[in-house]
Protein backbone atom coordinates (compact mmCIF):
# COMPACT_ATOMS: atom_id res chain seq x y z
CA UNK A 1 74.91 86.67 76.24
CA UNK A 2 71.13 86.59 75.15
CA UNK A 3 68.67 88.34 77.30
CA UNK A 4 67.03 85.04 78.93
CA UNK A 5 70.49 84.71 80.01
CA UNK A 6 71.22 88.62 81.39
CA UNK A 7 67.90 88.28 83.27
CA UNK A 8 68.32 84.95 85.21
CA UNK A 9 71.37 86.31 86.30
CA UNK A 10 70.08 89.69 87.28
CA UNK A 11 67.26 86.99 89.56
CA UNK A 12 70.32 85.57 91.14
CA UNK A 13 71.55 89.07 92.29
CA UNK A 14 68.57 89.94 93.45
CA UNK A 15 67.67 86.47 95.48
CA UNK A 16 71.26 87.09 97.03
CA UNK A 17 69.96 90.87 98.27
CA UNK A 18 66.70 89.72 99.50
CA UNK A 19 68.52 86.83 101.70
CA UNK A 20 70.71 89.24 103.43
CA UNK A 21 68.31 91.89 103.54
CA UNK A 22 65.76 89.30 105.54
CA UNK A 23 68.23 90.23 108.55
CA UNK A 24 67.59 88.30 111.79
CA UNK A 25 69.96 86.12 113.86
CA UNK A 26 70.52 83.49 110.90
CA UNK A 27 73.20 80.99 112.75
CA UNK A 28 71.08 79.43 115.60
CA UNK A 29 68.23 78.47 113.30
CA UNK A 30 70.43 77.61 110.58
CA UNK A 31 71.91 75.10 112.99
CA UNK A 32 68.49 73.50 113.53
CA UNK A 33 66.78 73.21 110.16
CA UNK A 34 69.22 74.40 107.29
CA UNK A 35 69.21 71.26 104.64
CA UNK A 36 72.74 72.45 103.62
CA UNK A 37 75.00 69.52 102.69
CA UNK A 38 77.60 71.58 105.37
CA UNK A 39 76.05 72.77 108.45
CA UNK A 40 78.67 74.61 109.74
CA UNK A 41 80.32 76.79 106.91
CA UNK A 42 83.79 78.41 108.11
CA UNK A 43 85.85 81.03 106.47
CA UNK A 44 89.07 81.46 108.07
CA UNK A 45 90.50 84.87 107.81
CA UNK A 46 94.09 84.65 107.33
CA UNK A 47 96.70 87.02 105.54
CA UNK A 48 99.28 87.01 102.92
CA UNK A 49 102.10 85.48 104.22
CA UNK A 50 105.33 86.24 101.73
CA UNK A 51 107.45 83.34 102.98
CA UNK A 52 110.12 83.90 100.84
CA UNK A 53 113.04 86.56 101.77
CA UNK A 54 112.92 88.14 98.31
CA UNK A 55 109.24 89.42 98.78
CA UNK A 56 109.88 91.85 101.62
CA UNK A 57 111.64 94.44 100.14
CA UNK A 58 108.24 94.77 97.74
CA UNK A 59 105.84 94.26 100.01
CA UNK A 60 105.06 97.67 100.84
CA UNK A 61 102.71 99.96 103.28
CA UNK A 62 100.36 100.63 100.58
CA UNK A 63 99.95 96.90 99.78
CA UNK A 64 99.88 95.88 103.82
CA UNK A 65 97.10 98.25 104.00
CA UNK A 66 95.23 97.00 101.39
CA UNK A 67 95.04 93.62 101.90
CA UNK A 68 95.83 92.99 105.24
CA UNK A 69 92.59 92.69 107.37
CA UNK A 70 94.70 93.69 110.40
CA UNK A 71 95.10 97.24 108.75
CA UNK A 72 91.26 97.64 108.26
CA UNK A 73 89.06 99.91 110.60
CA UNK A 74 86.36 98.23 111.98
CA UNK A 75 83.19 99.53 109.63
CA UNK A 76 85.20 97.57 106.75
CA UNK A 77 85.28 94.27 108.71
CA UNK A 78 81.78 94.52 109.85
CA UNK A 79 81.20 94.90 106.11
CA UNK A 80 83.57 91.61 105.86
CA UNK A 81 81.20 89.87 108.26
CA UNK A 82 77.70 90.92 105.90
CA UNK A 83 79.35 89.76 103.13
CA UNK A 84 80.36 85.91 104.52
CA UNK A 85 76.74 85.84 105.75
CA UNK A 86 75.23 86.95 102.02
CA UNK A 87 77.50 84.17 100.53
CA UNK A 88 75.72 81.47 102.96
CA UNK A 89 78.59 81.39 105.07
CA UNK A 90 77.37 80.69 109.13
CA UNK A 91 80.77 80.64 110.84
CA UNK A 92 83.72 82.64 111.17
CA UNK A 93 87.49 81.82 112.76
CA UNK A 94 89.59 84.37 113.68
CA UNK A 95 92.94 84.40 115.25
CA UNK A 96 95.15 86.77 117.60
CA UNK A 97 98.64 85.97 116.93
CA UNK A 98 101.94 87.09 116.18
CA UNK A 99 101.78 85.90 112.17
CA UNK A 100 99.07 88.58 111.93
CA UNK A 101 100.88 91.77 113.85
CA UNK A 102 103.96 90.79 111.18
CA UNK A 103 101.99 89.88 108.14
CA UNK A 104 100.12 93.72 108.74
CA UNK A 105 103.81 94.81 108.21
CA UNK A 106 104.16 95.90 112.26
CA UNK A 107 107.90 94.21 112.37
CA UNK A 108 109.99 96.07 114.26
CA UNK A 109 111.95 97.47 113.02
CA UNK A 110 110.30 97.48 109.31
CA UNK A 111 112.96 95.26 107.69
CA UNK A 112 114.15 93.05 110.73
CA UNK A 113 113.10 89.48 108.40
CA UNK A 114 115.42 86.50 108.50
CA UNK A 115 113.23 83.26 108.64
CA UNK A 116 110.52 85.04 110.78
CA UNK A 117 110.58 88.24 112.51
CA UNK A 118 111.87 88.88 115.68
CA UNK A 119 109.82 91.81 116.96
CA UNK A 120 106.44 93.23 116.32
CA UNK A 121 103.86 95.01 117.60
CA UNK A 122 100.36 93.95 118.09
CA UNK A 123 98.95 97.38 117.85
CA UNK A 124 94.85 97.46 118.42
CA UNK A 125 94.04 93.67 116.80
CA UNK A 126 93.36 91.89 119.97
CA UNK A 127 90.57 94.58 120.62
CA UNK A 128 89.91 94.44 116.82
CA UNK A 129 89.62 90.66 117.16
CA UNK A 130 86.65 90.88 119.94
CA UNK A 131 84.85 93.87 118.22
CA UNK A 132 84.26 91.30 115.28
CA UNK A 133 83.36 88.25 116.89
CA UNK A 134 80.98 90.47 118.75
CA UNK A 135 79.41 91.61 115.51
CA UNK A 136 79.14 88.17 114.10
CA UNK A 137 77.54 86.86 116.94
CA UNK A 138 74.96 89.65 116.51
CA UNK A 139 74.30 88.45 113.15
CA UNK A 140 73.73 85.19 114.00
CA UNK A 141 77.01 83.86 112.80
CA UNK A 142 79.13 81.32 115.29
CA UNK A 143 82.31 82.57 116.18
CA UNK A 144 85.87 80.19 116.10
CA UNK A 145 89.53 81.68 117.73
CA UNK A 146 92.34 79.22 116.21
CA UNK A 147 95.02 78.92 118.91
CA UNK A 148 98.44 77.60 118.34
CA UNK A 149 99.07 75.45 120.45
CA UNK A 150 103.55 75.93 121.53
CA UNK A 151 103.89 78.60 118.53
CA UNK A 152 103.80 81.41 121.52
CA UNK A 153 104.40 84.97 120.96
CA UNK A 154 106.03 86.55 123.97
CA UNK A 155 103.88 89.32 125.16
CA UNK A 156 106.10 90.50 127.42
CA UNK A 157 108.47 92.17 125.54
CA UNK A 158 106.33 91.80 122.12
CA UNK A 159 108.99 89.59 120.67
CA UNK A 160 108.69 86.35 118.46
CA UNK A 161 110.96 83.37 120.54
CA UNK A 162 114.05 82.23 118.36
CA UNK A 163 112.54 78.67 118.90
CA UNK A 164 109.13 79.53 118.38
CA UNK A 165 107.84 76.62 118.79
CA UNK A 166 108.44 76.33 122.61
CA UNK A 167 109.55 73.24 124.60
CA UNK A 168 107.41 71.37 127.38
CA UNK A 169 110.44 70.50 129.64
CA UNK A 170 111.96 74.40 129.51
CA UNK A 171 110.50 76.06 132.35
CA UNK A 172 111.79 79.37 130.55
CA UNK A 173 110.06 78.34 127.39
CA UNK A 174 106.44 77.38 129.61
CA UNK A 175 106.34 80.75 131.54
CA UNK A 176 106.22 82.24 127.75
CA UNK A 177 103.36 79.62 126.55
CA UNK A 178 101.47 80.11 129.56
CA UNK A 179 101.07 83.54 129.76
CA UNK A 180 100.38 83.58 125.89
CA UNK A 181 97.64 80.90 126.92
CA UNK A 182 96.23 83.69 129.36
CA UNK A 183 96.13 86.30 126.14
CA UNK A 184 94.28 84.03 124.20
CA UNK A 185 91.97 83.04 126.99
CA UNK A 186 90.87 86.97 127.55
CA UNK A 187 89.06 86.53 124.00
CA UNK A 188 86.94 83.52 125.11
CA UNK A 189 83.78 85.82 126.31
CA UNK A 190 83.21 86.87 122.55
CA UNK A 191 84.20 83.05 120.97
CA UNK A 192 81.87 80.13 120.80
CA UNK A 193 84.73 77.83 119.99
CA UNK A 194 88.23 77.03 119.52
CA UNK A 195 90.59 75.02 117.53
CA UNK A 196 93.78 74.53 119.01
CA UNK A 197 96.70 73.97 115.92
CA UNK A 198 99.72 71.73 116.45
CA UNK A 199 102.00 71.81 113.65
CA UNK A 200 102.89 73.95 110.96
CA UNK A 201 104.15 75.91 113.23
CA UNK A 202 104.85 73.98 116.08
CA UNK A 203 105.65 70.68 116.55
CA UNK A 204 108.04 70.09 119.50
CA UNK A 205 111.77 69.14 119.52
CA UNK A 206 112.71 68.22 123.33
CA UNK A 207 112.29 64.66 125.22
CA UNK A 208 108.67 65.38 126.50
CA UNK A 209 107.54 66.59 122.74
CA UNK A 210 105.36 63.52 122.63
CA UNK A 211 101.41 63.72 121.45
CA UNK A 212 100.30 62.95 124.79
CA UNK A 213 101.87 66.39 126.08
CA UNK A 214 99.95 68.13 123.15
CA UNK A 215 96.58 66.55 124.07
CA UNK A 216 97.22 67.61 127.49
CA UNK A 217 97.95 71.13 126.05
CA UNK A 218 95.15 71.13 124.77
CA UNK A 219 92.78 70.31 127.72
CA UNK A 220 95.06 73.29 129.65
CA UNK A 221 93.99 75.85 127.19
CA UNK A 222 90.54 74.98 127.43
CA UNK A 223 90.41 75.18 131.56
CA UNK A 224 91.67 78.30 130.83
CA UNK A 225 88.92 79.44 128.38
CA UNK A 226 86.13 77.91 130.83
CA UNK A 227 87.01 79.69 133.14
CA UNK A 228 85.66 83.09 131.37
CA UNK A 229 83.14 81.15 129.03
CA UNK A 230 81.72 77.86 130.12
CA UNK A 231 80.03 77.09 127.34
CA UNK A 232 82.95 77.36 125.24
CA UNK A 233 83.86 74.48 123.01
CA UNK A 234 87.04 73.18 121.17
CA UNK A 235 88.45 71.21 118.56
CA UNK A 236 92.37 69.36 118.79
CA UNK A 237 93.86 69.53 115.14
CA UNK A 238 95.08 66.83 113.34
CA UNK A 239 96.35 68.98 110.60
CA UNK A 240 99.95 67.97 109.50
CA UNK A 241 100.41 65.83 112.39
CA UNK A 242 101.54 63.25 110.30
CA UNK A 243 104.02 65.86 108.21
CA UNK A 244 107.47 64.38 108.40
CA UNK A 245 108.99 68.38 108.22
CA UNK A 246 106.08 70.39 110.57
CA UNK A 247 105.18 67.40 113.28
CA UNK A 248 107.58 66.18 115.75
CA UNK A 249 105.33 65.02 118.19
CA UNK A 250 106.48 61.91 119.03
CA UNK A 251 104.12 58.64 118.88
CA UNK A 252 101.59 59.79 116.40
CA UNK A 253 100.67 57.36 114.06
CA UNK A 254 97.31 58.45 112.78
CA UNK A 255 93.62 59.39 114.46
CA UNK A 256 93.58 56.48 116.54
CA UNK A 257 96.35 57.40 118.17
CA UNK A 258 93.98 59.98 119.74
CA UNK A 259 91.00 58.21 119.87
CA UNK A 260 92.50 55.25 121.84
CA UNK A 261 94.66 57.42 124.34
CA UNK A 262 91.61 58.61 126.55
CA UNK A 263 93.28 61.72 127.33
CA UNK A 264 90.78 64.64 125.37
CA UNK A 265 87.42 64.53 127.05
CA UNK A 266 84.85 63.56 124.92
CA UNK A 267 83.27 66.66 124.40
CA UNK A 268 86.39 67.76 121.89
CA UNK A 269 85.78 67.46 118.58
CA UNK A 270 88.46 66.64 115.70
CA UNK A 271 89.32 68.44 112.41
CA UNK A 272 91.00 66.61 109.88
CA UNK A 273 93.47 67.72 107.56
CA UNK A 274 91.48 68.86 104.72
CA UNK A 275 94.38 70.60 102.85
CA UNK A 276 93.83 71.20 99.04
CA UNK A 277 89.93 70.47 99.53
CA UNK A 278 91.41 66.00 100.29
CA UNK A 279 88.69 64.50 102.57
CA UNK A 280 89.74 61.07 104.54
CA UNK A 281 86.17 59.04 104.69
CA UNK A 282 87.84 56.82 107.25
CA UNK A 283 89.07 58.57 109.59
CA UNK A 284 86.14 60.94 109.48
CA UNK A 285 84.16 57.26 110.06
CA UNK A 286 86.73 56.93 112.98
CA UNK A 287 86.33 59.90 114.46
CA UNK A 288 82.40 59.56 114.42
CA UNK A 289 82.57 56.10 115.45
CA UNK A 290 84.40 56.79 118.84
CA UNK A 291 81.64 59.70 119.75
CA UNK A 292 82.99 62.64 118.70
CA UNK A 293 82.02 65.11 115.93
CA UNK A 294 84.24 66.23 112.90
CA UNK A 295 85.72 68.91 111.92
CA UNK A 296 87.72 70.04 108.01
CA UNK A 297 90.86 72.47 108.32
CA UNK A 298 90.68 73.22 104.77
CA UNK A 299 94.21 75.59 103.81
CA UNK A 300 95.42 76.17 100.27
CA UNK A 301 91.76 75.41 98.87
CA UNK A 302 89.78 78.91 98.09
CA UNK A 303 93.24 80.85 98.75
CA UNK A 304 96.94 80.64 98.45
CA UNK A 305 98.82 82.12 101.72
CA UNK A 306 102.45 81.73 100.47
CA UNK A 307 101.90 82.87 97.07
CA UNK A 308 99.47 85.61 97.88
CA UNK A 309 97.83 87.33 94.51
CA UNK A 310 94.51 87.07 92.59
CA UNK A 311 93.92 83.58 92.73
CA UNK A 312 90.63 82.34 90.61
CA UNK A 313 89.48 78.68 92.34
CA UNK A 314 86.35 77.96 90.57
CA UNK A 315 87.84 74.32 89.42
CA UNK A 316 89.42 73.57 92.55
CA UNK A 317 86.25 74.21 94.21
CA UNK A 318 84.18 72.32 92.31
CA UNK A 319 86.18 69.43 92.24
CA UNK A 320 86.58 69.10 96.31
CA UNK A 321 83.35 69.45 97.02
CA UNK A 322 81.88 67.40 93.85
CA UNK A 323 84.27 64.60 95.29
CA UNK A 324 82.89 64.41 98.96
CA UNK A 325 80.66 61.31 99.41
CA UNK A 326 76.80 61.63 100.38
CA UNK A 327 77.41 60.38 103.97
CA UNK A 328 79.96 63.48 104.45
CA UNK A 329 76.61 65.36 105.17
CA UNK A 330 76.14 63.48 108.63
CA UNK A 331 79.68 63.16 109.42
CA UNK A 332 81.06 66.68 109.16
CA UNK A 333 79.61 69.01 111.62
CA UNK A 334 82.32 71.91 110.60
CA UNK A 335 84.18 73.15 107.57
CA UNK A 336 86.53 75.78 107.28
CA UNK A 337 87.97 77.46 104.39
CA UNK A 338 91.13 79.47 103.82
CA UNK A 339 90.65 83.46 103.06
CA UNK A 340 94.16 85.41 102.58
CA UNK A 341 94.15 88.15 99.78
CA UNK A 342 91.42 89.54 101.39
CA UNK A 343 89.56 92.05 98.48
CA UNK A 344 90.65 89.21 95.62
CA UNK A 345 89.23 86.05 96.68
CA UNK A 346 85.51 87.50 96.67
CA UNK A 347 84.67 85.46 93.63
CA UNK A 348 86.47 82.21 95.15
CA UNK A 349 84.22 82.82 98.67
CA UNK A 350 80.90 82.90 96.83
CA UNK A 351 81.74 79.82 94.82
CA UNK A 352 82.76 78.06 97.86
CA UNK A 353 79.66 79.21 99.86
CA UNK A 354 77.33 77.51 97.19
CA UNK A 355 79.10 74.52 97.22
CA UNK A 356 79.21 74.32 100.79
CA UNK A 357 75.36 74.20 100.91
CA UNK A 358 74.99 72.10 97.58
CA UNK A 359 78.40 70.27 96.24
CA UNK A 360 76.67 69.25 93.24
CA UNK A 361 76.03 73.26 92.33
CA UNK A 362 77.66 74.55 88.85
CA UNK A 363 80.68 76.58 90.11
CA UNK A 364 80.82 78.34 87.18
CA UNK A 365 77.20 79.08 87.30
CA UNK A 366 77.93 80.50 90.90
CA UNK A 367 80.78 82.71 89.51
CA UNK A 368 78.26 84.03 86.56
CA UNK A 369 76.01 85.08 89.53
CA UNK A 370 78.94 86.42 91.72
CA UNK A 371 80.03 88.41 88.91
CA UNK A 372 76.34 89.67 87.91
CA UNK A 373 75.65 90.57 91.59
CA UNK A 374 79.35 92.46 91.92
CA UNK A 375 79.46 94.20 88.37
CA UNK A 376 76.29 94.07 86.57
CA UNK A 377 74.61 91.51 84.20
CA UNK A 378 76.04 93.67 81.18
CA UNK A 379 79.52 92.45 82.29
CA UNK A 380 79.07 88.60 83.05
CA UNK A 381 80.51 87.66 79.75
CA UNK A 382 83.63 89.54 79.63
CA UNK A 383 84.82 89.60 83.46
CA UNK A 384 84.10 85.10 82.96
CA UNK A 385 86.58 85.45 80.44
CA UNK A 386 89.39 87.45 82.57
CA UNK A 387 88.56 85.21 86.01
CA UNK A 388 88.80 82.19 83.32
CA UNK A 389 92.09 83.81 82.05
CA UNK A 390 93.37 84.12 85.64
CA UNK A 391 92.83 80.43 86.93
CA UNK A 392 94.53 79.43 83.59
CA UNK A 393 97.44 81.47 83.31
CA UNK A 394 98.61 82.26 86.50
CA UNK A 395 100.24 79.95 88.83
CA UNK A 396 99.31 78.85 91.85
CA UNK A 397 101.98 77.17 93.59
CA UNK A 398 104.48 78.37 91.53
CA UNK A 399 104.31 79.39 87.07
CA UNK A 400 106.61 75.98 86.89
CA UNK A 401 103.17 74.08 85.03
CA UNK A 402 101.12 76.97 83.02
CA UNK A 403 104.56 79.10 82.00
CA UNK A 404 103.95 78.64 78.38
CA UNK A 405 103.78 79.97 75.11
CA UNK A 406 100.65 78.80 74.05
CA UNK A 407 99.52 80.58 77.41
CA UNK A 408 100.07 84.22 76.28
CA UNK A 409 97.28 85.37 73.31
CA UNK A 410 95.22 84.14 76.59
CA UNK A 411 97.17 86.51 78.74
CA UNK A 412 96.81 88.86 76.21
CA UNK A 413 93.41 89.13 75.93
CA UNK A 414 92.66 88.82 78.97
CA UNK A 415 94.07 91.90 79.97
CA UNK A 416 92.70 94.18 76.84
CA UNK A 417 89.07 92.62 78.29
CA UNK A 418 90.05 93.78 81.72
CA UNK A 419 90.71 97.42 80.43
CA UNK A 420 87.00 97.39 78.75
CA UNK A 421 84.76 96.38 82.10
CA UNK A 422 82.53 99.42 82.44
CA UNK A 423 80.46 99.70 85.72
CA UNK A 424 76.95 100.76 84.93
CA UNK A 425 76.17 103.86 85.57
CA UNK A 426 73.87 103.66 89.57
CA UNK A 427 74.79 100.19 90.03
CA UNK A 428 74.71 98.93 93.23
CA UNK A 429 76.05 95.57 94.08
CA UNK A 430 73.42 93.13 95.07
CA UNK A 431 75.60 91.94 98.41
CA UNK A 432 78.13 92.96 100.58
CA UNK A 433 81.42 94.27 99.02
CA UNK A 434 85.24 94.95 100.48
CA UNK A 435 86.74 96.97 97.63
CA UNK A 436 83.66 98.58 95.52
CA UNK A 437 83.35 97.20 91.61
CA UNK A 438 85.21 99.99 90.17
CA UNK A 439 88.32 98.97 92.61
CA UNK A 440 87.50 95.53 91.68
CA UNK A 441 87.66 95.85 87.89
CA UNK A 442 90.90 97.89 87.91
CA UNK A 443 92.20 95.03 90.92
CA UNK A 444 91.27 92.77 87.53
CA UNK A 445 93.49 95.49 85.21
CA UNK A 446 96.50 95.74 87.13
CA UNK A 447 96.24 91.52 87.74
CA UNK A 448 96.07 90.49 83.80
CA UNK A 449 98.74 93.38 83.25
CA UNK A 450 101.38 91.99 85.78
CA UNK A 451 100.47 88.09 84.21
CA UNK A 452 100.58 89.21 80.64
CA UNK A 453 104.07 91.21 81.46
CA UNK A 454 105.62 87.68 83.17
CA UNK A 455 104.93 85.60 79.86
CA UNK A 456 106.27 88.20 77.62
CA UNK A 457 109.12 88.81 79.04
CA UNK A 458 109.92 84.73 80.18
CA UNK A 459 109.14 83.77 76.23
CA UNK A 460 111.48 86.17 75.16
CA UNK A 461 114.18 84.92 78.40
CA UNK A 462 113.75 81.12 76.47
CA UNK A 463 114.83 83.01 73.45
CA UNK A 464 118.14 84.35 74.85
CA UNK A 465 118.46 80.77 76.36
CA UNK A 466 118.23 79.22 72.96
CA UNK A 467 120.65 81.71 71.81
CA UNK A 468 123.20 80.92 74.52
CA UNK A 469 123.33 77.39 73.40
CA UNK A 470 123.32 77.94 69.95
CA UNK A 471 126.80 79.79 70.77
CA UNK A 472 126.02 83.62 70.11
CA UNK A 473 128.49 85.63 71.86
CA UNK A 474 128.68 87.24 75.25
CA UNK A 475 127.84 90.87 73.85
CA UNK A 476 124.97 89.51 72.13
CA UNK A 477 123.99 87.94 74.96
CA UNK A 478 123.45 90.63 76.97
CA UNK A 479 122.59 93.13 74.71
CA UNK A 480 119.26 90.52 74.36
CA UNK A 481 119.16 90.59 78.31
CA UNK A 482 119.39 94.26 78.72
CA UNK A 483 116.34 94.60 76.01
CA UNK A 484 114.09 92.03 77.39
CA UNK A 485 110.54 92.82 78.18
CA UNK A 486 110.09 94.05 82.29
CA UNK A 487 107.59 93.11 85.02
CA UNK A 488 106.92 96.40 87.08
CA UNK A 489 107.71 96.72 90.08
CA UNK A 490 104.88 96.11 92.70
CA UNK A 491 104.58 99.49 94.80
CA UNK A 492 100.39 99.77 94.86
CA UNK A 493 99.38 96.38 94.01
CA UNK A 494 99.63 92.23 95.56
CA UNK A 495 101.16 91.61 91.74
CA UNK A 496 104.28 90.00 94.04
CA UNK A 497 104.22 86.89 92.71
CA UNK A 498 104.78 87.79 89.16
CA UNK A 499 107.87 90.46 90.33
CA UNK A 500 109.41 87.47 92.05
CA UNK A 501 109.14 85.14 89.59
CA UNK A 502 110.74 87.22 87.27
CA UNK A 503 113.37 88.62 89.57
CA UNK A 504 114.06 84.77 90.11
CA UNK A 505 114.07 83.81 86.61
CA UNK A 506 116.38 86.94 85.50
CA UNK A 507 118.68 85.95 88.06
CA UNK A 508 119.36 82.36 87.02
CA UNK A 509 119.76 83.81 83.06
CA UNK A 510 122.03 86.21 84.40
C-alpha cells in the first residue's frame, strides 16, 4: 500500500473518532436535516440461532458467552450502542423473547432440544433490555421492541408452548398470549416504537387464523403499549406473510390485502419483507400511496442467524443497496438490518452503515476504512485479503457452491496472513469496539484455520470417493477414512459451521 494510500485511510479513522466524539443527542436532529439516502438506519440485534439438532452438543458456555449479547454485562452493550452510533447507525430494535433466554444457552435443563426448547429461563434480559434502550435514547438514538405477534412464551411457568404459535379460538392458548402481551407492554416506557412480527414463527393453524385476527392483534398490543407510552408507535409486518411454510393466515394475498381491509389505523406503518437486501418498488408505492409510511425488515443481509460464524458481506451489501432506486429515499422512512454473531459482523455493520447513508459508496472502500480504524493503517492490506478470503471461501447458506478445490491455496493463505496481523504497538481504535483488535485478529486466526481445515479434509473425502468407485477394497477404504485430515472440534470458538459440515459430510462417506 503506498503512503498516499496509508494516510487517507488513517483520515477516515480519524473523521470516524471526531463524529462520535462530537457527542450530543444525534437522533432527533438527524431526523430533521440528515441528507442520508436512509433516514432511519436500524440494526437489529439478534443471536445465533443453531437450528439444526447436531449443533447443540458443540455449542458450548464459552461460545454462548461470547457471542450471545444476552450473556453481556451492561458496560459491553452500552459500548454496543457507541459503536452503532459511530457507524452512522440512528436506530436500534431490540427484543424480549423466549428465542433469546434459549439462544444465551438458559434451556432448562442444558440439553432439553428437540425442535425448540421446552423450558428456559429469562434470567436478568428483560431488565437488560430497558437499561439499553434507556442508553440509546440518551444518545440520541430511536429505540424499536420487535414483538411476535402468537409466538408467546409462557411466563408463568417460564416454559415455551408445544404449539408455540398459539391459537385465537383456544381460550387456554389466549390467557398465555395475553399475559405475554402484558410482559412486552411493561417495556413500552423505554421504546419509541414497535414492530409486531407474524410469521416465521407464527402463523396460525385454527378456524379464526385469518389476517383480519392478526391485524386486530396487532391494534390489541398497541392499546396495551399506550397505555404506559402514548406516544408510542408501531409497525404490522408483512415479512413472510406470503411464505407458503411460515404464514397460515388465511386470506392474505399481498399488501393490499391490508391496505383495503380498514382495520390498522392509519397511524401504523408497514415493513416489507426485505429479506436478502430484495426491495418491492410497488408495494413500497402502495403502501405510500394509501397514507402510510414504510418500513424494510431486512434478515439474512449483513448476518446469517442459522448458520452463525464469521460471515464477510461486503458484496452483498453493496449490491442491495446499489440496486435500490432513487425514489427509495422518499419512500422508506425505516430500515433495519440483521446483527447475530455479535463481535464478527463489525466489518459487515460499518459497510452497511455507509451504504445506508450513501448506496452508491465503495463497500470495499468502507471495509479499507473499517479495517484502518479497527487495526491500524499498517494492516489494511493484509486483513482485505483474509475478510476477502472469508466472503469467498466460506459458505453462507451452506459450503454446497464455494466447496472447491480451486478454493483452498485461497484458504490457505488466508490463514498464514491471519497468523501475521500485528497490532501496533499504543493503537487505539478510532471507534467503538466489542472484542478489542488483538481478540479480533486471533477471532480472524481461529476463522481461516477452521475454513482452511474443512477444504482439506473434504478434497481429500472426494479422493476416498473416487477410490470407492474405482473399486479399491473395504480395508483400503477405511484405512483412507481413518487418515483423513480433521476439523477441530469447536469448544472456544463460533467455528460451528465448519464442525458440522464436516461431521455431516463424514457421515454420509461413512
Amino acid at each position: 500500500m503506498s503512503r498516499k494510500q496509508r494516510t487517507s485511510l488513517a483520515v477516515s479513522a480519524l473523521l470516524v473518532l471526531a463524529v462520535l466524539t462530537a457527542g450530543g443527542r444525534a437522533a432527533e436532529p438527524q431526523q430533521q436535516t440528515d441528507k442520508s439516502f436512509i433516514k432511519i438506519r436500524e440494526v437489529i440485534w439478534g443471536d445465533p440461532h443453531p437450528t439444526q439438532r447436531s449443533w447443540i452438543p458443540y455449542i458450548t458456555d464459552t461460545i454462548y458467552k461470547k457471542y450471545s449479547v444476552g450473556n453481556w454485562d451492561i458496560a459491553r452493550l452500552r459500548t454496543y450502542v457507541d459503536m452503532l452510533k459511530a457507524f452512522g447507525f440512528n436506530s436500534l430494535q431490540l427484543s424480549d423473547l423466549w428465542s433469546r433466554y434459549s439462544n444465551a444457552g438458559w434451556r432448562l435443563p442444558p440439553e432439553n432440544w428437540g425442535s425448540w426448547p421446552k423450558k428456559v429461563d429469562p434470567k436478568d434480559w428483560p431488565k437488560k433490555v430497558d437499561a439499553v434502550a434507556d442508553y440509546a435514547r440518551s444518545v440520541g438514538i430511536r429505540t424499536t421492541l420487535f414483538v411476535w405477534g402468537n409466538a408467546a412464551f409462557d411466563y408463568r411457568n417460564n416454559t415455551v408452548p408445544p404449539a408455540f404459535s398459539l391459537e385465537p379460538d383456544n381460550p387456554a392458548d389466549m390467557e398465555i398470549v395475553r399475559l405475554y402481551w402484558d410482559h412486552q407492554a411493561e417495556h413500552a416506557p423505554h421504546f419509541d416504537h414497535i414492530v409486531t412480527h407474524w410469521a416465521d414463527p407464527g402463523g396460525c393453524r385454527g378456524p379464526a387464523c385469518t389476517i383480519e385476527t392478526a391485524q386486530k392483534f396487532h391494534n390489541e398490543i398497541v392499546r396495551r403499549f399506550r397505555k404506559k407510552n402514548p406516544n408510542i408507535q408501531s409497525t404490522f409486518s408483512l415479512w413472510f406473510l406470503n411464505d407458503r411454510i411460515y404464514s397460515k393466515w388465511r386470506g392474505y394475498k399481498n399488501v393490499h390485502t391490508i391496505l383495503d381491509s380498514g382495520i390498522l389505523p392509519a397511524d401504523v406503518m408497514l415493513s416489507m419483507d426485505g429479506e436478502g437486501g430484495k426491495f418491492n418498488q410497488d408495494e413500497a408505492k402502495a403502501i405510500a400511496k394509501a397514507g402510510r409510511k414504510v418500513g424494510v425488515w431486512a434478515w439474512y443481509l449483513a448476518d446469517m442467524e442459522t448458520n452463525p460464524s464469521q460471515h464477510v458481506r461486503t458484496s452483498a451489501l453493496g449490491s442491495a443497496f446499489r440496486k435500490l432506486p432513487s425514489e427509495a429515499h422518499k419512500l422508506i422512512e425505516w430500515y433495519s438490518i440483521d446483527s447475530n454473531c455479535h463481535g464478527l459482523n463489525m466489518q459487515n455493520l460499518y459497510v452497511a452503515g455507509k451504504l445506508m447513508r450513501n448506496p452508491k459508496a465503495d463497500p470495499r472502500a468502507a471495509l479499507r476504512e473499517f479495517i484502518a480504524g479497527a487495526f491500524g493503517a499498517e494492516n489494511v492490506a493484509r486483513v482485505e485479503k483474509v475478510f476477502r478470503a472469508i466472503e469467498r471461501t466460506r459458505g453462507y447458506r451452506g459450503y454446497k457452491k464455494v466447496l472447491s478445490p480451486a478454493n483452498l491455496p485461497i484458504a490457505r493463505e488466508a490463514y498464514k496472513l491471519a497468523l501475521g496481523i500485528t497490532i501496533p504497538k499504543g493503537f487505539k481504535p478510532a471507534f467503538p469496539m466489542v472484542i478489542s483488535p488483538e481478540d479480533l485478529a486471533k477471532e480472524l486466526e481461529v476463522q481461516t484455520e477452521a475454513i482452511m481445515e474443512l477444504y482439506e479434509f473434504s478434497i481429500a473425502a472426494d479422493k476416498v470417493k473416487q477410490m470407492r468407485k474405482a473399486g479399491a477394497g473395504q480395508d483400503k477404504i477405511k484405512a483412507a477414512i481413518a487418515n483423513l485430515p480433521k476439523v477441530k472440534v469447536p469448544t472456544k470458538w463460533l467455528t460451528n459451521f465448519e464442525y458440522r459440515s464436516y461431521l455431516v459430510k463424514l457421515k454420509k462417506l461413512k
